[in-house]
Protein backbone atom coordinates (compact mmCIF):
# COMPACT_ATOMS: atom_id res chain seq x y z
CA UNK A 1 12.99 15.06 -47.58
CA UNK A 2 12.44 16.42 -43.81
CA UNK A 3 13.82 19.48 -42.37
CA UNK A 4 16.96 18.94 -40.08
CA UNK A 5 16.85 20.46 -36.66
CA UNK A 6 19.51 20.66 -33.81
CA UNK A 7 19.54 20.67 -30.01
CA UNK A 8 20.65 23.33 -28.15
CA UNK A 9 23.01 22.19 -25.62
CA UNK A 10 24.84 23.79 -22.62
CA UNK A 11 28.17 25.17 -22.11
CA UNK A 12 30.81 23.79 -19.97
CA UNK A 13 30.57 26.23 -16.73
CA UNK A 14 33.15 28.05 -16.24
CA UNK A 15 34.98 28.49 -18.92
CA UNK A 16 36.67 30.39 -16.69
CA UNK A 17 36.27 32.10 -13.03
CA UNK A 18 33.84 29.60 -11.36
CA UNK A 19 35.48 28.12 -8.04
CA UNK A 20 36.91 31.74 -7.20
CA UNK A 21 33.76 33.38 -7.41
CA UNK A 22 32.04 30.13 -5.31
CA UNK A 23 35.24 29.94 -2.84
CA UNK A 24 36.01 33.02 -2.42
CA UNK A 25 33.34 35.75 -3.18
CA UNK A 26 33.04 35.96 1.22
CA UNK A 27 36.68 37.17 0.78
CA UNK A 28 36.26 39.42 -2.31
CA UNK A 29 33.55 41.38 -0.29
CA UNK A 30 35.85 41.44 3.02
CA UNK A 31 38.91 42.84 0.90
CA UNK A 32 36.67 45.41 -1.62
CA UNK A 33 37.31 48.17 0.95
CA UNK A 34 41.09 47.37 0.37
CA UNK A 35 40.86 47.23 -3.24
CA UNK A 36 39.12 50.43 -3.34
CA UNK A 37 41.84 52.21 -0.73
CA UNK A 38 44.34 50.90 -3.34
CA UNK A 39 42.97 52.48 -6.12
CA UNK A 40 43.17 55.53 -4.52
CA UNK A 41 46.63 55.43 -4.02
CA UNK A 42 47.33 53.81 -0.61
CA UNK A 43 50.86 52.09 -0.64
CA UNK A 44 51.13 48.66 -0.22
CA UNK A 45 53.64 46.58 2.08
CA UNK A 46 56.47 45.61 0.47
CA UNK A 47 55.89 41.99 0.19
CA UNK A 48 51.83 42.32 0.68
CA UNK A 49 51.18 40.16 -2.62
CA UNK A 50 47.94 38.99 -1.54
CA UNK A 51 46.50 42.65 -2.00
CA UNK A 52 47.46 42.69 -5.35
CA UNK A 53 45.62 39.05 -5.65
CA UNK A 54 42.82 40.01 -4.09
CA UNK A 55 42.62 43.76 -6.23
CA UNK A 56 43.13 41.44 -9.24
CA UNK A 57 40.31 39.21 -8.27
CA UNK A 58 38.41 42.05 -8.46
CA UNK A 59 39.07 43.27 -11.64
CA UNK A 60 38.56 39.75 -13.17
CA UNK A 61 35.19 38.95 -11.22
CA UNK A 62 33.26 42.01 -10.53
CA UNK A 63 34.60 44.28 -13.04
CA UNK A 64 35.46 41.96 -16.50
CA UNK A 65 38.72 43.94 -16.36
CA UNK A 66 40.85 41.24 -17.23
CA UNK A 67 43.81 43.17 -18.69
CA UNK A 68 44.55 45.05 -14.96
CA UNK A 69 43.34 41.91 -13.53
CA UNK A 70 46.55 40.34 -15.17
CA UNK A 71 48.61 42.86 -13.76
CA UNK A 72 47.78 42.58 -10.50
CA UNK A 73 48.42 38.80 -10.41
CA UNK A 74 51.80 39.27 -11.60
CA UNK A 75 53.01 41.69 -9.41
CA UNK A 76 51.58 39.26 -6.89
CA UNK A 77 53.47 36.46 -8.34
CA UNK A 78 56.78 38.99 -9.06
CA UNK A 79 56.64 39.12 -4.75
CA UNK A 80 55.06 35.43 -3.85
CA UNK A 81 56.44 33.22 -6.89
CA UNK A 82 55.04 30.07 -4.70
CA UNK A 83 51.45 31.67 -4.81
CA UNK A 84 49.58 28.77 -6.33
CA UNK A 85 46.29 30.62 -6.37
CA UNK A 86 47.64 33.88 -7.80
CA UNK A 87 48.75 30.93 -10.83
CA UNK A 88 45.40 29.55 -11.02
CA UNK A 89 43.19 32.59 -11.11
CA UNK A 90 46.02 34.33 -13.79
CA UNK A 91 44.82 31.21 -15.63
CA UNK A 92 41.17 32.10 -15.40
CA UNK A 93 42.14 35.14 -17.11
CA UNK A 94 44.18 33.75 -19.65
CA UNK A 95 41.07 31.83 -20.24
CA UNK A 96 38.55 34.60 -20.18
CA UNK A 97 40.87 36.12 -22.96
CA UNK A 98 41.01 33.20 -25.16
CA UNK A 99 44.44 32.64 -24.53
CA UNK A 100 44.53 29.15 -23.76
CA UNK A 101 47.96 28.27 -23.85
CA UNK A 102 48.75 30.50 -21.31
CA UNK A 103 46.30 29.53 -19.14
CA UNK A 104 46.74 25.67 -19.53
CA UNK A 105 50.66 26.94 -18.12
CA UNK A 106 49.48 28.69 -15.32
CA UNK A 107 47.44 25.76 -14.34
CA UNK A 108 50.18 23.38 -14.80
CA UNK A 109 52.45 25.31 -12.47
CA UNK A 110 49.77 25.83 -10.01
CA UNK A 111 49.44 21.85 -9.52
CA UNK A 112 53.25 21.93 -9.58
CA UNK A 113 53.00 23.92 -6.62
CA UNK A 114 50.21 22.51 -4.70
CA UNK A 115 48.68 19.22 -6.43
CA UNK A 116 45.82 18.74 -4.02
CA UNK A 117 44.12 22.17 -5.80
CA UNK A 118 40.85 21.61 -6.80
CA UNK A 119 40.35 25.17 -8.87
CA UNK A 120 43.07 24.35 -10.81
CA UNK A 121 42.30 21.32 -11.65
CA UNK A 122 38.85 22.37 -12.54
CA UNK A 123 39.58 25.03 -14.49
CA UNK A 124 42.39 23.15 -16.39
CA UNK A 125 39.41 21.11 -17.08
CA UNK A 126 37.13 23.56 -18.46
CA UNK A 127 40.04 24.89 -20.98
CA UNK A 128 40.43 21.45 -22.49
CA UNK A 129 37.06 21.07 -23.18
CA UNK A 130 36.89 24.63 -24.60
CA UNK A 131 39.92 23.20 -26.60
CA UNK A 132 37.90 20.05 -27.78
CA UNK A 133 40.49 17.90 -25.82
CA UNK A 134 38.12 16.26 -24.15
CA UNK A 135 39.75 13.31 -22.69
CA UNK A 136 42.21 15.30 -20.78
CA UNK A 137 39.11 17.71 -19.71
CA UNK A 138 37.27 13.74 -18.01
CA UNK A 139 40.96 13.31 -16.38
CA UNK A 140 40.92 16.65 -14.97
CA UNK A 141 37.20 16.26 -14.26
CA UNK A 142 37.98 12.99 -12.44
CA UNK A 143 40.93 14.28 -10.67
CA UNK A 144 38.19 16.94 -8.97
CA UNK A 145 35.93 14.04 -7.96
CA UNK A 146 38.58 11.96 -6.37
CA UNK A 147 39.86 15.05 -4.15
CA UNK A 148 36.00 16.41 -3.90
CA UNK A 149 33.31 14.03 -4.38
CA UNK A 150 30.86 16.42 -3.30
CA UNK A 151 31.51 18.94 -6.42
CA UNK A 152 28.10 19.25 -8.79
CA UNK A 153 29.86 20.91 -11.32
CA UNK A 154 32.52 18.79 -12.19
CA UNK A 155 30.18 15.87 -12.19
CA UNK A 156 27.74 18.18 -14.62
CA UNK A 157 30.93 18.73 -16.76
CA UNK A 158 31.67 15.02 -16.88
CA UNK A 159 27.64 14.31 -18.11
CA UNK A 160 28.52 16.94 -20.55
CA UNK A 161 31.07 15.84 -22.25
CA UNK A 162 29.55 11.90 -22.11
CA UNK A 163 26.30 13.39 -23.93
CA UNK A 164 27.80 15.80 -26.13
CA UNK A 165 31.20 14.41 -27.69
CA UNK A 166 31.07 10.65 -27.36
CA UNK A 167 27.25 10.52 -27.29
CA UNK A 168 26.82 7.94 -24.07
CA UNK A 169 23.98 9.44 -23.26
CA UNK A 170 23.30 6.45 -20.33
CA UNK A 171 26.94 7.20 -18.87
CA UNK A 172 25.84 11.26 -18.94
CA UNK A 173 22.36 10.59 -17.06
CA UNK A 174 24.54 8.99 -14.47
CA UNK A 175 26.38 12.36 -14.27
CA UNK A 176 23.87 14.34 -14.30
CA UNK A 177 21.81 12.55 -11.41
CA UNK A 178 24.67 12.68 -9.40
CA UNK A 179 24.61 16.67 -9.70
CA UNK A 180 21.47 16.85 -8.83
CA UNK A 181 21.49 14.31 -5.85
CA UNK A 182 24.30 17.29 -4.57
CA UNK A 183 22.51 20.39 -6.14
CA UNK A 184 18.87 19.92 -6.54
CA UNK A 185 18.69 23.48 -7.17
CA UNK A 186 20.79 22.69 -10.34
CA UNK A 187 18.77 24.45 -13.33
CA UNK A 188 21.23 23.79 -15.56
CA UNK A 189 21.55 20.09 -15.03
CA UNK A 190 17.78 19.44 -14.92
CA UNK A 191 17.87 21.26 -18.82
CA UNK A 192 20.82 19.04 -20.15
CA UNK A 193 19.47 15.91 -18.47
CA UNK A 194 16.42 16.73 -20.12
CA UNK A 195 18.49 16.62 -23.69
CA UNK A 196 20.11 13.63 -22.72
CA UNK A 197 16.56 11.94 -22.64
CA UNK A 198 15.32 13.31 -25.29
CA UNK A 199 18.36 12.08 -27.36
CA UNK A 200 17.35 8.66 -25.95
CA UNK A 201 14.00 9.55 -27.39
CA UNK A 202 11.99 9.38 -23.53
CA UNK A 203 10.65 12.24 -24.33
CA UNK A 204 7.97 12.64 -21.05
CA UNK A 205 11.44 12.49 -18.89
CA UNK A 206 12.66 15.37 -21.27
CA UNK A 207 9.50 17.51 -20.64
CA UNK A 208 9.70 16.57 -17.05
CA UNK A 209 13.38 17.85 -16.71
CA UNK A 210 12.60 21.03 -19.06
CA UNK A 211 9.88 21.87 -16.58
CA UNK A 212 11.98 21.25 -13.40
CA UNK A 213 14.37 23.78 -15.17
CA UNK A 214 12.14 26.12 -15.60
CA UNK A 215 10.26 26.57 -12.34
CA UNK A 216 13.75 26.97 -11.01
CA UNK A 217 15.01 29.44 -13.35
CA UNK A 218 11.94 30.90 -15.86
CA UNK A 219 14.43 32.76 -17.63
CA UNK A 220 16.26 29.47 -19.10
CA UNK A 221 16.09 30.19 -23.13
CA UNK A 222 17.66 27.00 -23.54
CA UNK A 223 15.16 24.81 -21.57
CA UNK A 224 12.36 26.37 -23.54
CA UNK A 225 13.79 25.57 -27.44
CA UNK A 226 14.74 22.79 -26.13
CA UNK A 227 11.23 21.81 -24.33
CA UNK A 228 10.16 23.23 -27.92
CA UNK A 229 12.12 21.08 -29.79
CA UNK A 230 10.53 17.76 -27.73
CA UNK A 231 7.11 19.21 -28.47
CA UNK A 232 7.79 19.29 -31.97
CA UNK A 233 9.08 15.87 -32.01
CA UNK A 234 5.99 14.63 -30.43
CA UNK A 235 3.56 16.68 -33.20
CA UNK A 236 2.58 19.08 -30.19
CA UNK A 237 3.05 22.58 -33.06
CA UNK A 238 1.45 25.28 -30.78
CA UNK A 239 2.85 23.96 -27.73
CA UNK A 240 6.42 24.14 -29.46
CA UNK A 241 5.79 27.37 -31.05
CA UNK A 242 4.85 29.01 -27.31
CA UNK A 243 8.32 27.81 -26.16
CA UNK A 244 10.28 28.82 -29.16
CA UNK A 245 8.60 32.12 -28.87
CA UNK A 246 9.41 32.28 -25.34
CA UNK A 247 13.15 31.67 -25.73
CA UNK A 248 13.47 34.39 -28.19
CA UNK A 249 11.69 36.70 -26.20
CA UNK A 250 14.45 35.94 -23.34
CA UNK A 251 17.30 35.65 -26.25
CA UNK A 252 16.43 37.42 -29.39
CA UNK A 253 20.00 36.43 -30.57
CA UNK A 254 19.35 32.61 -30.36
CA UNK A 255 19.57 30.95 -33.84
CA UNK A 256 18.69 27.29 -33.08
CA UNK A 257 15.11 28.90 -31.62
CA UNK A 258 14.77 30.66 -35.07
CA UNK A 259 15.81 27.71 -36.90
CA UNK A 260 13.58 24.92 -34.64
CA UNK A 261 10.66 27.32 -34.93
CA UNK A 262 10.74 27.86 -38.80
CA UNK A 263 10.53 23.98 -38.77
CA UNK A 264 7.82 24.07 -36.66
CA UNK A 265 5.88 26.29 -39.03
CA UNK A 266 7.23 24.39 -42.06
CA UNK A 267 5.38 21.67 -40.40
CA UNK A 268 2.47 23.91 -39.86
CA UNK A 269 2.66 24.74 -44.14
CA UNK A 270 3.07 28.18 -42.55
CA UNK A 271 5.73 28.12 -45.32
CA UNK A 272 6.40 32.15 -45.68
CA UNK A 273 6.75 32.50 -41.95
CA UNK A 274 8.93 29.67 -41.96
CA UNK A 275 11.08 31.87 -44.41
CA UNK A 276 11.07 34.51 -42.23
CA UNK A 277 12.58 32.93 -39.41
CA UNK A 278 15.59 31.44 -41.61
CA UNK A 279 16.61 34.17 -42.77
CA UNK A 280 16.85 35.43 -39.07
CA UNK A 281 18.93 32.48 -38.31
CA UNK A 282 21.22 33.24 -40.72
CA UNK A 283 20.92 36.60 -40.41
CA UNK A 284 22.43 35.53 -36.84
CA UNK A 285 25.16 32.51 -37.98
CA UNK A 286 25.32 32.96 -41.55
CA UNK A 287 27.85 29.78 -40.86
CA UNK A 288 24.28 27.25 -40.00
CA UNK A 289 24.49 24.59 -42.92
CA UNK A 290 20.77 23.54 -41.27
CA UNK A 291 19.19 26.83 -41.62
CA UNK A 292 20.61 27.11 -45.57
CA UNK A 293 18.84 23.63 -46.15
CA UNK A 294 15.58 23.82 -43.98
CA UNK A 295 15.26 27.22 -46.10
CA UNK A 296 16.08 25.66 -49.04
CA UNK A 297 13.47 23.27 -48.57
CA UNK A 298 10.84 25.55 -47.54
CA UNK A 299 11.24 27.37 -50.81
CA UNK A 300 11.00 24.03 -52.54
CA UNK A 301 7.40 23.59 -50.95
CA UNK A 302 6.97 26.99 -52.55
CA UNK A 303 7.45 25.59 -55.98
CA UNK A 304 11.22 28.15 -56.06
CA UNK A 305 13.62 25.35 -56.95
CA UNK A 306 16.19 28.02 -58.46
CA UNK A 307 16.40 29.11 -54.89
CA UNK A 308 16.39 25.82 -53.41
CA UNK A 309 19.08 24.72 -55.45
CA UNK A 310 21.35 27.70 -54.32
CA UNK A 311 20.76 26.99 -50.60
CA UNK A 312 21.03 23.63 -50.57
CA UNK A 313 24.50 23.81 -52.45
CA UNK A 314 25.59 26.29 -49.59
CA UNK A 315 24.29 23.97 -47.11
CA UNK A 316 26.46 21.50 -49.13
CA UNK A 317 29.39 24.18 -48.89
CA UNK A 318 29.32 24.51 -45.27
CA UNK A 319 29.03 20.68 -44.31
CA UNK A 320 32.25 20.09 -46.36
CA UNK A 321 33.77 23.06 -44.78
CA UNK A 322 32.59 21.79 -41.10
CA UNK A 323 33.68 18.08 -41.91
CA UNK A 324 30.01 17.33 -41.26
CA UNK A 325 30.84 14.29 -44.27
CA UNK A 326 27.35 12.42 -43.79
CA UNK A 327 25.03 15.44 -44.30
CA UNK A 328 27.70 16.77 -47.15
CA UNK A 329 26.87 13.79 -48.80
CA UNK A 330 23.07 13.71 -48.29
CA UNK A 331 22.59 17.29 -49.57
CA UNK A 332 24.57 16.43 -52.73
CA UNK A 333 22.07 12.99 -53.24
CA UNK A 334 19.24 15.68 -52.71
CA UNK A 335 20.40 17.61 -55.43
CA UNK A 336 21.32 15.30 -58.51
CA UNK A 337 17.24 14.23 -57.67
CA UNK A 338 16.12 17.78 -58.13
């Protein structure tokens, strides 16, 4: 029996907003004075919908208000119908509220009205990923490339979804050095690179990448569990347990940490501690199978098989529940032998 652990991976960027705030936050600062003269009541032209864009870009950007940031863009679309941006950032959101269908339309009608939009294309992308559609997410992803081939992020994106969903981790490192050759600022794409190698078990080009992360951005919780995680792998406790603590210290909500570092101290036969940082995973997702299991079988090193039993048949529970067939059916093995 060994304890199960997970990598922490990145989201897609920009699930939502991203190219507006990168194209346009110049303009957002030039037209804040107008935004602000509109909320106090200074009347608009009749047929001056890009106010009403920009006020709504606003609300959806530097103030999270994303219901009045809706009804801006439509009275901007009610006078400009043909206003391919006001479209695309409605979309955003859509997006930002979880209502994908709704933004995958407003995205569709943007192209409709101007195909040669990157944003929209981009965006559309980023929805079908959060929508597990991956393959249209690479076509959208693609269609950015061909129109920009200098854009990091849809290249990052791309590496994303080649490490993450169809696990071609060589066809990802390809994405991701293409980010950086454009960004090399990109902290983000050093950390998930750094995954990527790891997966491929290289693990001094993980640490390398982890580090690169983190003298860009120190505050990168995921490139220290993760950094953690490779120093576990490699039997390197202390130096795991210094990143794991670090990442909670910058994210005290992040359950994979909790859950990598009880291993670690599992490993240690720190086996109470080890407890202790379960049940603050869970505590955190009571939905992680891993957690239920790596508990369970810290309690079995305890001698608490009563206990071990019940978690691991939750574990069990959850796998089923998740689809996750191959670790359903290893817990189940696990427990007829107990």
């Amino acid at each position: 029996m060994r304890y199960l652990d997970k990598i922490s991976v990145a989201l897609f960027v920009g699930g939502a907003i991203t190219l507006t705030q990168i194209s346009l936050a110049d303009e957002l600062k030039q037209n804040y004075k107008l935004a602000a003269a509109l909320n106090q009541g200074i009347p608009l032209k009749e047929r001056d919908a890009e106010a009403y864009y920009n006020r709504g870009l606003i609300y959806a950007i530097e103030l999270q208000q994303y219901e009045r940031a809706l009804a801006e863009f439509n009275q901007a679309l009610a006078l400009n119908p043909q206003y391919a941006e006001a479209y695309t950032n409605r979309g955003n959101t859509y997006a930002q509220l979880q209502q994908y269908d709704k933004a995958l339309a407003d995205y569709n009608q943007a192209l409709a009205l101007n195909p040669q939009l990157v944003a929209a294309y981009y965006n559309r992308g980023n929805t079908y990923a959060q929508l597990q559609q991956y393959d249209k997410a690479l076509a959208d992803y693609n269609q950015v490339i061909a129109l920009n081939p200098q854009d990091a992020l849809a290249y990052y994106n791309r590496g994303l979804i080649y490490a993450i969903e169809s696990q071609q981790y060589y066809k990802a490192l390809v994405e991701f050095n293409q980010a950086l050759a454009l960004n090399p600022q990109y902290a983000e794409a050093y950390t998930n690179r750094g995954i990527t190698h790891a997966q491929l078990q290289q693990y001094d080009k993980a640490l390398a990448d982890y580090n690169q992360a983190l003298a860009l951005n120190p505050q990168d919780a995921l490139a220290y569990t993760n950094r953690g995680i490779t120093h576990a792998q490699l039997q390197q406790y202390n130096k795991a347990l210094e990143d794991f603590n670090q990442a909670l210290t910058i994210n005290p909500q992040d359950a994979l940490a909790y859950n990598n570092r009880g291993i670690t101290h599992a490993q240690l036969q720190q086996y109470n501690k080890a407890l202790e940082d379960f049940n603050q995973a869970l505590t955190i997702n009571p939905q992680d199978g891993l957690a239920y299991y790596n508990r369970g079988l810290a309690y079995y090193e305890l001698g608490n098989i009563t206990q071990t039993k019940k978690d691991w048949k939750k574990a069990a529970s959850l796998f089923q529940q998740q689809n996750s067939i191959q670790l359903y059916q290893s817990i189940q093995q696990e427990l007829q032998q107990l």
